[in-house]
C-alpha atoms as a PDB file:
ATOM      1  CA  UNK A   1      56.405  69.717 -21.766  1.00  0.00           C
ATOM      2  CA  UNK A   2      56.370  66.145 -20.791  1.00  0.00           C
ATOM      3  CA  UNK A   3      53.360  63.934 -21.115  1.00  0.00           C
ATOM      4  CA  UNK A   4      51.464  63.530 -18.000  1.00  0.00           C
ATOM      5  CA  UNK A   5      48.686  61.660 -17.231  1.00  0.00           C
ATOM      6  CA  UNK A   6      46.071  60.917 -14.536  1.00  0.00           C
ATOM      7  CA  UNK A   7      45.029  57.964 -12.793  1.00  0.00           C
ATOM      8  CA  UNK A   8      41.815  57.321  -9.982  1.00  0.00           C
ATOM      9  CA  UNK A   9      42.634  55.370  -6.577  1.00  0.00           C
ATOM     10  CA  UNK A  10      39.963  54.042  -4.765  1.00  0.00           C
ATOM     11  CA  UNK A  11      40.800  53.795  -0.669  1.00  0.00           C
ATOM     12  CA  UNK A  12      38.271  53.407   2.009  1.00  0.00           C
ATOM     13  CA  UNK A  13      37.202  56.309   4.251  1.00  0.00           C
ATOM     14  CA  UNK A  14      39.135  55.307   6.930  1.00  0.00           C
ATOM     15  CA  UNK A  15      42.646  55.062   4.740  1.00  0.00           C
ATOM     16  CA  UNK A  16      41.497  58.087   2.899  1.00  0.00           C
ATOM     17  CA  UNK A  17      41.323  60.096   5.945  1.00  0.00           C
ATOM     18  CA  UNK A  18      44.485  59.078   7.311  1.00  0.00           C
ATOM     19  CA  UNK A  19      46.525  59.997   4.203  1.00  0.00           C
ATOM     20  CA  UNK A  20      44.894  63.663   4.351  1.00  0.00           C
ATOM     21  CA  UNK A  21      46.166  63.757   7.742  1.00  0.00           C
ATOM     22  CA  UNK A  22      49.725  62.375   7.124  1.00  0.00           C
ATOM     23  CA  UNK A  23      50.018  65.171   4.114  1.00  0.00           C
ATOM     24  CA  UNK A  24      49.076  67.858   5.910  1.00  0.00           C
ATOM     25  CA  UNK A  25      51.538  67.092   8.831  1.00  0.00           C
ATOM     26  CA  UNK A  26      54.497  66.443   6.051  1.00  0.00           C
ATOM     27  CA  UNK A  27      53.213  69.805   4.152  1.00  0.00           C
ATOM     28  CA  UNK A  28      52.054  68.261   1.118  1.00  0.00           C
ATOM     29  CA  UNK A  29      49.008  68.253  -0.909  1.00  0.00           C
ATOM     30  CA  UNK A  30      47.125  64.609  -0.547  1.00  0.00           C
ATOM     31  CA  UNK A  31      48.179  64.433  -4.533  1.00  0.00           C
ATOM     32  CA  UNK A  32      51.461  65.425  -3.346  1.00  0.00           C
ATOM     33  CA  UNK A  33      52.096  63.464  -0.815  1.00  0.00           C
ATOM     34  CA  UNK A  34      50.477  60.257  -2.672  1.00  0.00           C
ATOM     35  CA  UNK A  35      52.368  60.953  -5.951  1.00  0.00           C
ATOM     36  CA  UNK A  36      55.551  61.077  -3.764  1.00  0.00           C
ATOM     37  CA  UNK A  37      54.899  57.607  -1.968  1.00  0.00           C
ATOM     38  CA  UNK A  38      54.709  55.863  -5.236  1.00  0.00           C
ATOM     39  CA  UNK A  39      57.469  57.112  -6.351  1.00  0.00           C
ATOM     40  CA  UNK A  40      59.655  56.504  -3.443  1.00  0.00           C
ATOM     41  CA  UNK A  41      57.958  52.708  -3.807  1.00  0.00           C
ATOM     42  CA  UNK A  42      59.387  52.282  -7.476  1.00  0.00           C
ATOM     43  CA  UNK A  43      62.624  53.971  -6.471  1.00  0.00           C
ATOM     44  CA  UNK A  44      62.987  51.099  -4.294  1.00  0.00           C
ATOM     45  CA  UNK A  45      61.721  48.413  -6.308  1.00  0.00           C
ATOM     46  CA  UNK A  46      64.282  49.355  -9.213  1.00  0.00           C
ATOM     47  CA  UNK A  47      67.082  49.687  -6.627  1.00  0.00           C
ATOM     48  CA  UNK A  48      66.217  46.480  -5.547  1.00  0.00           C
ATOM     49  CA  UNK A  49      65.958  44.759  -8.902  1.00  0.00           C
ATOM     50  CA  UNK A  50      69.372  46.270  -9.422  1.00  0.00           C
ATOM     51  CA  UNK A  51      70.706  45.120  -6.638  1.00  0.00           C
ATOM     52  CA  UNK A  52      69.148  41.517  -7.528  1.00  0.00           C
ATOM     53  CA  UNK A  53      71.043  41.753 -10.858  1.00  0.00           C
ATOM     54  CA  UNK A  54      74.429  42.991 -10.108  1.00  0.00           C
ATOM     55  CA  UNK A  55      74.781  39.881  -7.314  1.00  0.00           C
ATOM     56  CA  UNK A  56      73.584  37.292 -10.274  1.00  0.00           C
ATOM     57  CA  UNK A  57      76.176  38.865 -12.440  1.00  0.00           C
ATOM     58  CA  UNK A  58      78.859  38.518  -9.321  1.00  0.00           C
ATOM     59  CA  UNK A  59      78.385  34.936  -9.316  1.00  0.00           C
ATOM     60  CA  UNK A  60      77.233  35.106  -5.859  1.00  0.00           C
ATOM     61  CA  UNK A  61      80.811  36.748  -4.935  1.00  0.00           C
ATOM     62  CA  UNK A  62      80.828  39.720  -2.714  1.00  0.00           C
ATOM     63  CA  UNK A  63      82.940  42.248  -1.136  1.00  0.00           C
ATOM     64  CA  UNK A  64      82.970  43.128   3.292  1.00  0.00           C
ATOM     65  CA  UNK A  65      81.895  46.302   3.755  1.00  0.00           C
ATOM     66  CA  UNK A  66      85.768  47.155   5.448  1.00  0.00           C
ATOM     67  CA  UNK A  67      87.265  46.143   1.880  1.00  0.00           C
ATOM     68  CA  UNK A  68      84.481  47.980  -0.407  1.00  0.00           C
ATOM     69  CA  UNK A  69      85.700  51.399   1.920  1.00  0.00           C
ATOM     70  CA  UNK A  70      89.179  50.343   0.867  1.00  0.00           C
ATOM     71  CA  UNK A  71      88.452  50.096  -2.994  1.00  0.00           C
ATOM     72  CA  UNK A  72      86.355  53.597  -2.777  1.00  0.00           C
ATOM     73  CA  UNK A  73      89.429  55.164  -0.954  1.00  0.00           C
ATOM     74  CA  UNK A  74      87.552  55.875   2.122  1.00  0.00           C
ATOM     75  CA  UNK A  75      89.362  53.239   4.359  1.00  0.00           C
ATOM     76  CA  UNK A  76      93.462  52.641   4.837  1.00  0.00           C
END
């Protein structure tokens, strides 16, 4: 089993209330739902970093969307 741990956020009323609602309406549990948006916010910080990372290692040089189809095969 993995190792999980627990962590307190403090929000105001106000915020508080509005995240219950937004959960309920999407289905979740508030823990759910607030587990879920932090991930999804590291998902795209790390996709982001990578992205920052693999354009440093390109020297700047990139690749038009048309010709990136063509090198995947999806384009003639």
């Amino acid at each position: 089993m993995a190792n999980i741990k627990s962590t307190t956020i403090r929000f105001d009323n106000d915020v508080l209330e509005l995240i219950h609602k937004q959960a309920n309406l999407d289905g979740q549990s508030t823990t759910e739902y607030m587990r879920n948006a932090v991930l999804e916010k590291l998902e795209d910080s790390l996709d982001y970093q990578d992205a920052v990372d693999n354009i440093r290692a390109s020297n700047g040089h990139t690749v038009s969307r048309k010709n990136a189809k063509k090198q995947l095969g999806l384009e003639k």
